[in-house]
N, C-alpha and C. Protein backbone atom coordinates (compact mmCIF):
# COMPACT_ATOMS: atom_id res chain seq x y z
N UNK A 1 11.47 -3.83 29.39
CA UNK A 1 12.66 -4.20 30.13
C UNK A 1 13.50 -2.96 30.38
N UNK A 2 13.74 -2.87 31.83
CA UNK A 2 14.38 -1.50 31.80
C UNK A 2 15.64 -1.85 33.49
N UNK A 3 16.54 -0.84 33.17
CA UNK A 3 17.26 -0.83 34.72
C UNK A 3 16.64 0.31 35.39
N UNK A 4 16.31 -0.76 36.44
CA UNK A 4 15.59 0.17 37.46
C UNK A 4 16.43 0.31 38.71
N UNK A 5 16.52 1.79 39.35
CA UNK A 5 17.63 1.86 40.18
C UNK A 5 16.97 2.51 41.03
N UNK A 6 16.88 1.63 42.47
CA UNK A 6 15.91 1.51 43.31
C UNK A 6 16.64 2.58 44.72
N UNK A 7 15.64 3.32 45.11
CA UNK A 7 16.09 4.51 46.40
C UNK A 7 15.26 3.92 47.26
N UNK A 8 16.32 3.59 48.59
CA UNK A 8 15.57 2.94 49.35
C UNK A 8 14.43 4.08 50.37
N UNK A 9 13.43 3.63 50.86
CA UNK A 9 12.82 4.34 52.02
C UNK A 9 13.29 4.20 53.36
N UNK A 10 13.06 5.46 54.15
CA UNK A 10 13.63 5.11 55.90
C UNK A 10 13.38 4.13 56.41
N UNK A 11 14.83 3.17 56.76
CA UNK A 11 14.48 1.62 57.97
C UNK A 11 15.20 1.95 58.59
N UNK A 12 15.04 3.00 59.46
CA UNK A 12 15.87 3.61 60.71
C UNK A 12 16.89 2.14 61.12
N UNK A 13 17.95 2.56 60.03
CA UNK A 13 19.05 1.62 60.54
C UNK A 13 18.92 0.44 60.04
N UNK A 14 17.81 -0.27 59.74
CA UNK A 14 17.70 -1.79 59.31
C UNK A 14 18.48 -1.88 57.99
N UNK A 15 19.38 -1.88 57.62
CA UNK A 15 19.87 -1.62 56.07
C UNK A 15 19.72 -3.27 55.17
N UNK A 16 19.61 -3.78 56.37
CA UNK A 16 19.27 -5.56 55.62
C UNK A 16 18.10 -5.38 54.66
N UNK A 17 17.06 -4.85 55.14
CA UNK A 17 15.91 -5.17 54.67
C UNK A 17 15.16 -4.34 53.14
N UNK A 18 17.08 -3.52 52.84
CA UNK A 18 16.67 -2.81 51.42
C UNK A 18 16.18 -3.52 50.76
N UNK A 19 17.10 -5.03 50.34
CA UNK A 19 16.92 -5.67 49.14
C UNK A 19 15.29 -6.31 49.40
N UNK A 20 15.08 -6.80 50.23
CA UNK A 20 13.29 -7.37 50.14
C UNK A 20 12.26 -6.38 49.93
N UNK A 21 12.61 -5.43 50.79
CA UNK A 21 11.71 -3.97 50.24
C UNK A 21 11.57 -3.34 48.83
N UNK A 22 12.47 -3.77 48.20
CA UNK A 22 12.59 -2.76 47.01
C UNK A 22 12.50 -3.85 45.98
N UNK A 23 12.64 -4.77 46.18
CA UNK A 23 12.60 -5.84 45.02
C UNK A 23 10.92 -6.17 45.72
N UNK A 24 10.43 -6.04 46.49
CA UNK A 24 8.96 -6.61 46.56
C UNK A 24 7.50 -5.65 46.44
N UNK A 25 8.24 -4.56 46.49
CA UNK A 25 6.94 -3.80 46.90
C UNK A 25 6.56 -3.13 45.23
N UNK A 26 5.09 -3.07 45.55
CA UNK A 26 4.07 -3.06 43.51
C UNK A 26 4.34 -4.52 42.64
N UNK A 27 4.30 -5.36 43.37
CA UNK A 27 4.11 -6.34 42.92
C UNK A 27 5.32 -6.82 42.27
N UNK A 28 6.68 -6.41 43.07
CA UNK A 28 8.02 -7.15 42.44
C UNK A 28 8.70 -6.24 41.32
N UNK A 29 7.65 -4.91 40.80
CA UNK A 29 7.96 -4.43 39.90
C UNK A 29 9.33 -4.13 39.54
N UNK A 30 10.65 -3.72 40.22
CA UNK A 30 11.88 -3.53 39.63
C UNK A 30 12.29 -4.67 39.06
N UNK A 31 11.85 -6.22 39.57
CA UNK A 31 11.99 -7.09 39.17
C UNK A 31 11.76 -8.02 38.54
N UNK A 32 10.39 -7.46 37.92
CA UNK A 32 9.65 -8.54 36.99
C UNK A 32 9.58 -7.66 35.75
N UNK A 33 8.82 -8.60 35.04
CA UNK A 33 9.22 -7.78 33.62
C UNK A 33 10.60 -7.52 32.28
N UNK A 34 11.47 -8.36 32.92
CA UNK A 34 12.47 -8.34 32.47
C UNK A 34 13.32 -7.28 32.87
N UNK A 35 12.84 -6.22 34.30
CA UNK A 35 13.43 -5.60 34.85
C UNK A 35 14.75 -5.85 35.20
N UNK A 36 15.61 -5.21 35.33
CA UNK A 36 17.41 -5.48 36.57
C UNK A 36 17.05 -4.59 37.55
N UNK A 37 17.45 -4.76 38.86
CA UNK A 37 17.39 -4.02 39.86
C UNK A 37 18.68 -3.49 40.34
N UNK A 38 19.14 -2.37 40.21
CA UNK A 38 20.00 -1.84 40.94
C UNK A 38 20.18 -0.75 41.99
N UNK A 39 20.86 -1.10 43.15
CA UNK A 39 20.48 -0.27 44.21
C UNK A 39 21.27 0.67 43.86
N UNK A 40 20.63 2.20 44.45
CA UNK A 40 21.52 3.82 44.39
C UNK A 40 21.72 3.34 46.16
N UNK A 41 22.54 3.06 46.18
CA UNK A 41 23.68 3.37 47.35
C UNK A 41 23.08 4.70 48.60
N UNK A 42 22.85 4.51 49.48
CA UNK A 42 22.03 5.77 50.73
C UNK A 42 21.92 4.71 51.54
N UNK A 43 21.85 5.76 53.19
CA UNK A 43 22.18 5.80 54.11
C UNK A 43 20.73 5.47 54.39
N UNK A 44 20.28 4.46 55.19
CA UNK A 44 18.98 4.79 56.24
C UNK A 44 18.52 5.47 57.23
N UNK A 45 19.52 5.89 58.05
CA UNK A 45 19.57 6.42 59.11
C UNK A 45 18.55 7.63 59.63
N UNK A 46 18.29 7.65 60.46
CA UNK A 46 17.25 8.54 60.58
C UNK A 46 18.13 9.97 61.21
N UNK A 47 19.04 9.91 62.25
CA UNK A 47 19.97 11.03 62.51
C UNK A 47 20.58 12.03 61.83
N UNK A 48 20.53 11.13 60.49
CA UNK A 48 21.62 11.97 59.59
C UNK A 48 20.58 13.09 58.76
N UNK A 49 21.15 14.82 58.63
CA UNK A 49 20.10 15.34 57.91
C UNK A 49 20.90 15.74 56.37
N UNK A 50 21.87 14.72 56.32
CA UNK A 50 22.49 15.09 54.92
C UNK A 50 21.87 13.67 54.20
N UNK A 51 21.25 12.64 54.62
CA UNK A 51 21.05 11.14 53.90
C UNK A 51 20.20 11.93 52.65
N UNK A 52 19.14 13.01 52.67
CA UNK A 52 18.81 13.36 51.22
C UNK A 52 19.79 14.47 50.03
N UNK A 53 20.41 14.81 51.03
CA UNK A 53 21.58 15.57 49.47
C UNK A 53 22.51 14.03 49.30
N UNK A 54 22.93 13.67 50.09
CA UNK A 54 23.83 12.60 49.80
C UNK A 54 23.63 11.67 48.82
N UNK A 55 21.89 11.02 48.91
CA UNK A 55 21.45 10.16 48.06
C UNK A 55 21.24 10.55 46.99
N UNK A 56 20.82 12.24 46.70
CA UNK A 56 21.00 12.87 45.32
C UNK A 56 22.31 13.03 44.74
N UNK A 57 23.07 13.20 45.33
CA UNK A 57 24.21 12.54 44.54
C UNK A 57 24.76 11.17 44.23
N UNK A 58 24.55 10.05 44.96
CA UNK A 58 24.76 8.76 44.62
C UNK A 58 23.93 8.44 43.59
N UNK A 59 22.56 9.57 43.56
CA UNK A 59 21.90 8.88 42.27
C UNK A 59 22.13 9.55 40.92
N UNK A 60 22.99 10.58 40.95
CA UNK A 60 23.77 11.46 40.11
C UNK A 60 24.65 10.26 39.31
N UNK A 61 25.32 9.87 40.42
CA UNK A 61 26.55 9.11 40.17
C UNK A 61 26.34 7.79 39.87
N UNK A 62 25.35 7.30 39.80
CA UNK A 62 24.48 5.76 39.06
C UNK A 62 24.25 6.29 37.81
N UNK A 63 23.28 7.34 37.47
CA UNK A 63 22.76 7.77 36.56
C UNK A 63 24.04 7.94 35.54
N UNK A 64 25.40 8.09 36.22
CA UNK A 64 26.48 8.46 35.34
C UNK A 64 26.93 7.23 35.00
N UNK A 65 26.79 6.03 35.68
CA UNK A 65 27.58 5.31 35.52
C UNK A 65 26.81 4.14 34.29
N UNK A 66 25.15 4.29 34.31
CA UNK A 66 24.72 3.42 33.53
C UNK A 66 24.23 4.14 32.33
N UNK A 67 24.97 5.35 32.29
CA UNK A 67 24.22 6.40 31.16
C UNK A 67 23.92 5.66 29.80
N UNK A 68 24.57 4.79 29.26
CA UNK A 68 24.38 4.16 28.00
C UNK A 68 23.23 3.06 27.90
N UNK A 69 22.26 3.07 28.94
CA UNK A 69 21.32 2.29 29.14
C UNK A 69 19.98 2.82 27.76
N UNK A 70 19.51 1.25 27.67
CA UNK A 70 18.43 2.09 26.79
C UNK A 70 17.52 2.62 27.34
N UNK A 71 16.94 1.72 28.91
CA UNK A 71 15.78 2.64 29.35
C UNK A 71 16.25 2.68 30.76
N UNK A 72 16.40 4.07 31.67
CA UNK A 72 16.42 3.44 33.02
C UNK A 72 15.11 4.50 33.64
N UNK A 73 15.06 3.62 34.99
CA UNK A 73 13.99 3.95 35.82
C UNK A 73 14.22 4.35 37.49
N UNK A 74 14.41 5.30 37.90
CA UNK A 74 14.60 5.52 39.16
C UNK A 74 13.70 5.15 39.90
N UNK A 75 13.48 4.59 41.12
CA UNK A 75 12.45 4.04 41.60
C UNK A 75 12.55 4.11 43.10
N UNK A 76 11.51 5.38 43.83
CA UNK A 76 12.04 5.45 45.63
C UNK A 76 10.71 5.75 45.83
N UNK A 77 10.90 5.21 46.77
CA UNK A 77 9.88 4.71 48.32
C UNK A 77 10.04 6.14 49.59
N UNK A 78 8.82 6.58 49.59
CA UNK A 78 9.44 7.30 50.98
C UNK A 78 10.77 8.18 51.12
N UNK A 79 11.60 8.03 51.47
CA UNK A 79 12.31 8.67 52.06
C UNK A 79 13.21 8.81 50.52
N UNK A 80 13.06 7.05 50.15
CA UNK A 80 13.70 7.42 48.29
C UNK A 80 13.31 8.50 47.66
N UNK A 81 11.43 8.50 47.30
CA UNK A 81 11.17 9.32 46.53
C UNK A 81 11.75 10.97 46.75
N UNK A 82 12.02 10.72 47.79
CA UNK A 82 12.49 12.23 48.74
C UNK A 82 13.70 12.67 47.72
N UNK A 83 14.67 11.60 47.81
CA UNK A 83 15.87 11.90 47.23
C UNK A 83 15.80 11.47 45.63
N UNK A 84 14.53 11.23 45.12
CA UNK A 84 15.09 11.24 43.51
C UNK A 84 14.41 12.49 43.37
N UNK A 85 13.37 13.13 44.58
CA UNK A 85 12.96 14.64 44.60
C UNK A 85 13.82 15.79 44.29
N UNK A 86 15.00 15.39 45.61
CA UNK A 86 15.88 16.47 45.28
C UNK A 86 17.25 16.05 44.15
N UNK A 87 17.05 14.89 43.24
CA UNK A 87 17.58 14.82 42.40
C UNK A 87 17.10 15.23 40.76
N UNK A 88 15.55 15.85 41.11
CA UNK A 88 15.06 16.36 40.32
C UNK A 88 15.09 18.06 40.21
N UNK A 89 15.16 18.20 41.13
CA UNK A 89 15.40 19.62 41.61
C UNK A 89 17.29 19.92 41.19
N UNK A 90 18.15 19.31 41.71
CA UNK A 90 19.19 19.61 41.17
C UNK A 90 19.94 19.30 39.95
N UNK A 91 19.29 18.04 39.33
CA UNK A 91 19.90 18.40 37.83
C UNK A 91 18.83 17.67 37.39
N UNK A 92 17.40 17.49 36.98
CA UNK A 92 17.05 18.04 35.57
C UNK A 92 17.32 17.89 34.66
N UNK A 93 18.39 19.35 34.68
CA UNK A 93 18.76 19.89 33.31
C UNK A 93 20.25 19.69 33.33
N UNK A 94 20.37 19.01 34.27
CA UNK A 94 21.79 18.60 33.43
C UNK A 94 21.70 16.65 33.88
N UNK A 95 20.85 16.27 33.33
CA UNK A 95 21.03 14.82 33.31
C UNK A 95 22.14 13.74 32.30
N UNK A 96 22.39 12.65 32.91
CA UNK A 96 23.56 12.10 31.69
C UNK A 96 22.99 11.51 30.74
N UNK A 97 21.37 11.37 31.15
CA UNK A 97 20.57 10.66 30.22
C UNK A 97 19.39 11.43 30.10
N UNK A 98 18.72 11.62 28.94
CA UNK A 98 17.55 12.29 28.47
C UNK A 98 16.44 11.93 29.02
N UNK A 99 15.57 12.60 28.60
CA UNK A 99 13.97 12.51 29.52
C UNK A 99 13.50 10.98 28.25
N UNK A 100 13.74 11.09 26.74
CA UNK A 100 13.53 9.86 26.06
C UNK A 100 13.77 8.37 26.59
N UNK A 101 14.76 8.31 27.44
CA UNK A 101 15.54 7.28 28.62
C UNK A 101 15.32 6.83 29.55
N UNK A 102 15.06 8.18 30.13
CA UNK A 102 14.52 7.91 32.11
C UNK A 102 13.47 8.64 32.22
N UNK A 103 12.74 7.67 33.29
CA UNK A 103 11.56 7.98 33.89
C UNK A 103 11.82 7.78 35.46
N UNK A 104 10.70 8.45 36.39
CA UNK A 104 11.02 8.27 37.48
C UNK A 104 9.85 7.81 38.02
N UNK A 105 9.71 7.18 39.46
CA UNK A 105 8.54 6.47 39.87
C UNK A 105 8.92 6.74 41.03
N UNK A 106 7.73 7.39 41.82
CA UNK A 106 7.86 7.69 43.14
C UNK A 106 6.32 7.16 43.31
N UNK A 107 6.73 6.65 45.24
CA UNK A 107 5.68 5.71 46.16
C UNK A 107 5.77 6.39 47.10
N UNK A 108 4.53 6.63 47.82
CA UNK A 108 4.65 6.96 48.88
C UNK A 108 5.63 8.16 49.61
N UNK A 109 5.56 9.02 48.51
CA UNK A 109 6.01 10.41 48.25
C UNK A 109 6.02 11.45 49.20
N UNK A 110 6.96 11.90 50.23
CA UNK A 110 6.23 13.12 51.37
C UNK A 110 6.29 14.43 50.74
N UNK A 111 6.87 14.68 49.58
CA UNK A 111 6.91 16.03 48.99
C UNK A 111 5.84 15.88 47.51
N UNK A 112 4.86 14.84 47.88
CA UNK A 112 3.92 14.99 46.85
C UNK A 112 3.10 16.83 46.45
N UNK A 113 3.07 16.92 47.67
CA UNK A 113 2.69 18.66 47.69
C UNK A 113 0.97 18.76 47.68
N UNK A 114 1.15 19.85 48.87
CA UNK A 114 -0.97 19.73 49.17
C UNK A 114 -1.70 19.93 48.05
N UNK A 115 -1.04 20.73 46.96
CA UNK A 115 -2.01 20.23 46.07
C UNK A 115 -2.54 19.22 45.40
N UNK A 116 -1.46 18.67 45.17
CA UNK A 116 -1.82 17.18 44.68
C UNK A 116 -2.27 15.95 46.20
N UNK A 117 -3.11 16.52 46.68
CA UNK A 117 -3.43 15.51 47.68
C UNK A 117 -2.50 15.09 48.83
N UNK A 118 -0.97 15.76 49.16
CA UNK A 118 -0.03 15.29 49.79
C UNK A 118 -0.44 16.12 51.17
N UNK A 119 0.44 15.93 52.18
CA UNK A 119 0.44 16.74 53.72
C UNK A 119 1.56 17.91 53.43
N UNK A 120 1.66 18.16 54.85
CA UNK A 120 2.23 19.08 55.27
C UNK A 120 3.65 18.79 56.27
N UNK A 121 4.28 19.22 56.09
CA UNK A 121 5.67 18.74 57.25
C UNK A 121 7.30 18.69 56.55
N UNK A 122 7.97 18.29 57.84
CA UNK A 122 9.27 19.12 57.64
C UNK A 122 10.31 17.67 57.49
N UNK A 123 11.75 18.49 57.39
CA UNK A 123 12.67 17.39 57.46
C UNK A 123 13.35 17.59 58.60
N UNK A 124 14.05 16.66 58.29
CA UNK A 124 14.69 16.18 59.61
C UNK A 124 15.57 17.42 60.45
N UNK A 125 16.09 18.73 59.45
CA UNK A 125 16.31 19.55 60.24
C UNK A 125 15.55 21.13 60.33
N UNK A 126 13.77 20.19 60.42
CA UNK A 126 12.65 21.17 60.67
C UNK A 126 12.49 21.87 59.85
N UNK A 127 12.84 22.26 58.62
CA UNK A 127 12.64 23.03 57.59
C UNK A 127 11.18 22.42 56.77
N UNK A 128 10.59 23.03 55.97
CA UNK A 128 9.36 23.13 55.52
C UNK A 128 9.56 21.68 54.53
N UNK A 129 8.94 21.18 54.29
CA UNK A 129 9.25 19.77 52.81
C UNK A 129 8.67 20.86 51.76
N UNK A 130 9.70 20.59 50.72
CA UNK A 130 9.54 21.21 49.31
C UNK A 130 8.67 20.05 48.55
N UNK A 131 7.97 20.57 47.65
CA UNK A 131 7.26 19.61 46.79
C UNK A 131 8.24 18.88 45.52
N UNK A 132 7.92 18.10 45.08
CA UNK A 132 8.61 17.11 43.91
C UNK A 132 8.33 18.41 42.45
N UNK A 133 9.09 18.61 41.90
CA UNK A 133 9.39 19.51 40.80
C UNK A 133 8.17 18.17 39.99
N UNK A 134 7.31 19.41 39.40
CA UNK A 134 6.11 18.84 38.44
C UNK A 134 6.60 19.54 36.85
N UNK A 135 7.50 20.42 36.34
CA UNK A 135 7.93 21.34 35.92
C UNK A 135 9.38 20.70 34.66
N UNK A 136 9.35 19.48 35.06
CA UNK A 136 11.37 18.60 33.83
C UNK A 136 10.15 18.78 33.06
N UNK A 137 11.31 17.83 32.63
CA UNK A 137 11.07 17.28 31.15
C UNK A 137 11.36 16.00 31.10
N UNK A 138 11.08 15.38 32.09
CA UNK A 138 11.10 13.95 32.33
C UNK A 138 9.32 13.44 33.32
N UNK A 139 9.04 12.43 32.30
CA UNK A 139 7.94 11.69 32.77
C UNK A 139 8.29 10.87 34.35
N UNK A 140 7.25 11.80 35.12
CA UNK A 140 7.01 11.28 36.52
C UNK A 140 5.78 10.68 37.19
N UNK A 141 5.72 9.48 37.59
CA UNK A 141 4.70 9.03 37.88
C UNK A 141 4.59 8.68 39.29
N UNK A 142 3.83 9.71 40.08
CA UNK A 142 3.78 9.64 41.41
C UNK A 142 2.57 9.00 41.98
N UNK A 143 3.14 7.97 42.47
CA UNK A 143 1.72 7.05 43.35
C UNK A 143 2.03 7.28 44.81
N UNK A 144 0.62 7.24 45.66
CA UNK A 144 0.19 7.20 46.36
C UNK A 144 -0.55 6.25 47.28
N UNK A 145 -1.01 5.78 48.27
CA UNK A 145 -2.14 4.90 48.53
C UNK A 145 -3.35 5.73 49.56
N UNK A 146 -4.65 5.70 48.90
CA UNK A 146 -5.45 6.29 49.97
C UNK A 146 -4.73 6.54 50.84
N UNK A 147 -5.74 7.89 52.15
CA UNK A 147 -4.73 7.47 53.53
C UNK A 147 -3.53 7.06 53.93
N UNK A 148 -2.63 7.30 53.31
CA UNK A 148 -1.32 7.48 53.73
C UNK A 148 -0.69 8.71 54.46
N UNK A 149 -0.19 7.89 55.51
CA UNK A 149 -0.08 9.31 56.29
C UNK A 149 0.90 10.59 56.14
N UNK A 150 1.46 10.04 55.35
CA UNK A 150 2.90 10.80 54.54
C UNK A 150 2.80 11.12 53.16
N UNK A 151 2.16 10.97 52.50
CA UNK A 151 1.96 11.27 50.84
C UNK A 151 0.59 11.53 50.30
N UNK A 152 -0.36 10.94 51.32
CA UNK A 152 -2.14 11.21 50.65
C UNK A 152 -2.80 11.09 52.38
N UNK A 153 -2.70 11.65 52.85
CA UNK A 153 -3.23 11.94 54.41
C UNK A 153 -5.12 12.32 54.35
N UNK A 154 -5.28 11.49 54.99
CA UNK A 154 -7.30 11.53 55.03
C UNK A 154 -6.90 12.89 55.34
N UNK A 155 -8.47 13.43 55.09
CA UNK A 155 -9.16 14.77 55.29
C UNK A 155 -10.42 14.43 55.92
N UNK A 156 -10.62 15.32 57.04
CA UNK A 156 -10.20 15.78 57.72
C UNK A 156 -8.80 14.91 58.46
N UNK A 157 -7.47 15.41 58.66
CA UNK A 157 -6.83 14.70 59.61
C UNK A 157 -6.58 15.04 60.72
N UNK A 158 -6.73 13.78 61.31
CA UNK A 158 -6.76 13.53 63.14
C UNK A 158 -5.52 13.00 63.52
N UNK A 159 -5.08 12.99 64.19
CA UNK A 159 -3.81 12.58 65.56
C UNK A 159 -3.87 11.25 65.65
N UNK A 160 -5.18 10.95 65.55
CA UNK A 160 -5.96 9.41 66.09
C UNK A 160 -5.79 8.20 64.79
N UNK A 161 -5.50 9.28 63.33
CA UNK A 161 -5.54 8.20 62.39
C UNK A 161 -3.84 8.05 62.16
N UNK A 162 -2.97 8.30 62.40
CA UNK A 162 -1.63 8.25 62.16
C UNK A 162 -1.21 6.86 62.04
N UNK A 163 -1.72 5.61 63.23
CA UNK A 163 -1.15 4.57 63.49
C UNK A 163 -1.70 4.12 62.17
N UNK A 164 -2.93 3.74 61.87
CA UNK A 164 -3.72 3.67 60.88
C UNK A 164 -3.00 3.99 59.15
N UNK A 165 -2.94 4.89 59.14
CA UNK A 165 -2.74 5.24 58.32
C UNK A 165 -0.51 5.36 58.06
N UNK A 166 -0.13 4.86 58.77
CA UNK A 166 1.34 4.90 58.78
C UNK A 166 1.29 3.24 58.45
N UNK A 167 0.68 2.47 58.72
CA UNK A 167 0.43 1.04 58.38
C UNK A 167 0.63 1.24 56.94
N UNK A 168 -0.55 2.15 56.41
CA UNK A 168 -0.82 1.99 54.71
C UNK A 168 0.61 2.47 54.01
N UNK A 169 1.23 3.62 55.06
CA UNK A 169 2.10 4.14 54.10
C UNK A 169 3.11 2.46 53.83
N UNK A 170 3.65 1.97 54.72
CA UNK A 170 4.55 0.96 54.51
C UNK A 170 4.12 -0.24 53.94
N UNK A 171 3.05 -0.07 53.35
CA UNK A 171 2.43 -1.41 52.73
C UNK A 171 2.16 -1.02 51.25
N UNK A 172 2.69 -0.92 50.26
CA UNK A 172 3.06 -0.85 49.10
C UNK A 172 2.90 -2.39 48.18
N UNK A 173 3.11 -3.48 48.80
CA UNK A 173 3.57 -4.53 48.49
C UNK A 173 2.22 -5.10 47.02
N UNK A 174 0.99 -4.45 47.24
CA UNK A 174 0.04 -4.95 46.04
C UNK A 174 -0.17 -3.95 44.79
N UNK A 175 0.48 -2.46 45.52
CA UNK A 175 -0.22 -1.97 44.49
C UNK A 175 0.59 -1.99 42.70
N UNK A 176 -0.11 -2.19 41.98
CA UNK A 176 0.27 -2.10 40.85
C UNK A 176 0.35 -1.25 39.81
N UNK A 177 1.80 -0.66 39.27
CA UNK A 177 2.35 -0.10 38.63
C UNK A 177 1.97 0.25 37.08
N UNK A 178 1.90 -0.97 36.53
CA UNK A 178 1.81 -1.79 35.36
C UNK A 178 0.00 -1.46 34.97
N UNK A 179 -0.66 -1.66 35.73
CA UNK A 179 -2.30 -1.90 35.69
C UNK A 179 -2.82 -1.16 36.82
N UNK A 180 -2.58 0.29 36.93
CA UNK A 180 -3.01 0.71 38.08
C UNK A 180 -4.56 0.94 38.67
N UNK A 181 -5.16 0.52 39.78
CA UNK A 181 -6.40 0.50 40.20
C UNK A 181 -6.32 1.78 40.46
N UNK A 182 -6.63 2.81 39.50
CA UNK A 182 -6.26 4.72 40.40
C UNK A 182 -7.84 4.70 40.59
N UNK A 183 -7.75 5.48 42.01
CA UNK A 183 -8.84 6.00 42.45
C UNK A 183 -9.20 7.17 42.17
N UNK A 184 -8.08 7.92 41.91
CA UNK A 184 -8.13 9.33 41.05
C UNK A 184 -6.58 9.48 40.53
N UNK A 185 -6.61 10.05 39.00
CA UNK A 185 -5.77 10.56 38.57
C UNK A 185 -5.74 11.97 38.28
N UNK A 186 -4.34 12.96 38.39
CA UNK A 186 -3.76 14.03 37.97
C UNK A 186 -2.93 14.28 37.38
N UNK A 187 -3.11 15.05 36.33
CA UNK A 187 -1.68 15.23 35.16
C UNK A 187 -1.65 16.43 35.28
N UNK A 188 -0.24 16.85 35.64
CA UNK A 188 0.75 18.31 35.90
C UNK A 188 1.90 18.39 34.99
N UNK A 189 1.86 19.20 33.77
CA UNK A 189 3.34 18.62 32.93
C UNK A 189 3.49 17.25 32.46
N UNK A 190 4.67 16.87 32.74
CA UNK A 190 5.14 15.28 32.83
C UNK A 190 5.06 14.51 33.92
N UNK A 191 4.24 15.05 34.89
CA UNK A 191 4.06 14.05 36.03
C UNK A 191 2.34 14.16 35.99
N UNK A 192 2.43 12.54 36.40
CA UNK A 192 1.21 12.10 36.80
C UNK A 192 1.08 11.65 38.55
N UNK A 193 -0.42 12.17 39.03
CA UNK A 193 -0.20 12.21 40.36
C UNK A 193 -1.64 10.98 40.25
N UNK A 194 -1.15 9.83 40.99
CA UNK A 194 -2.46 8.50 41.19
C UNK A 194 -2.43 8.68 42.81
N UNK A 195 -3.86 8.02 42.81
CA UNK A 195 -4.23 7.69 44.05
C UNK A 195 -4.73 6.06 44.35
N UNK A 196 -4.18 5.45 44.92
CA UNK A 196 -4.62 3.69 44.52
C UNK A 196 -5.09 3.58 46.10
N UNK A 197 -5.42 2.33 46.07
CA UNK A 197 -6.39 1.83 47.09
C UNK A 197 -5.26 1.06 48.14
């Protein structure tokens, strides 16, 4: 049983559709289990190129506010995992809660990093994507799904598989957390890098 504090992924604008997204996708996981779900507060928007410093601080400022938790769990999708990325990158080492406490769970990850099976590409204001810090001291468990066109991109990749494979990225909804079907696993530090079906 843990509070899990959910970073939403890009719904260019749809902001309705946080709560079904994030309470449904890996099989309900923020919410089953005796989970609580609480949202970190971010912007969807696709215009904006501050929605990932911004959301690293709203998740600064959750992390502050439920610090006395026994277990919490950050939990982002896409554009989330982006921003508990650069919330790993900027404090780390100065968290309100210990690595004994929090764990983080990233889906569908674009700064998974080519080594670990991820692509290549930029943000929103064209700059290079930095990879997810493999390097805390906090347990990270980064999933993937085959072919995803944003976090585990086929090899060779084509132009032609994008539609294809942008399907998989937004379809999260079976894979499981808890009992994972990995097609391949990688351990870097405290992060683990899966590949599920």
């Amino acid at each position: 049983m843990a509070l899990v504090l959910t970073i939403d992924p890009l719904l260019f604008g749809v902001t309705w559709l946080s709560g079904p997204v994030m309470e449904n996708v890996c099989k309900k996981f923020a919410v089953s289990n005796g989970n609580v779900r609480v949202r970190v507060p971010t912007s969807a928007n696709i215009i904006d190129p501050q929605v990932i410093p911004k959301g690293c601080e709203s998740t600064q400022q959750m992390l502050l506010q439920y610090y006395d938790e026994p277990e919490v769990i950050v939990f982002g999708y896409s554009q989330g995992a982006q921003i508990a990325s650069a919330w790993l990158r900027k404090y780390a080492g100065d968290s309100p809660i210990g690595p004994d406490r929090l764990r983080i769970i990233l889906i569908g990850n674009p700064e998974r990093g080519v080594s670990h099976g991820g692509g290549t590409g930029k943000y929103i204001d064209g700059s290079p994507l930095k990879d997810t810090p493999n390097d805390t001291a906090f347990t990270v468990l980064d999933v993937a799904r085959k072919d995803d066109w944003y976090a585990q991109p086929p090899v060779p990749t084509h132009i032609w598989d994008q539609p294809r494979c942008g399907q998989i990225h937004c379809s999260y909804w079976a894979v499981d957390l808890i009992n994972p079907d990995a097609l391949s696993t990688e351990t870097v530090g405290n992060t683990t890098y899966l590949v599920v079906s």
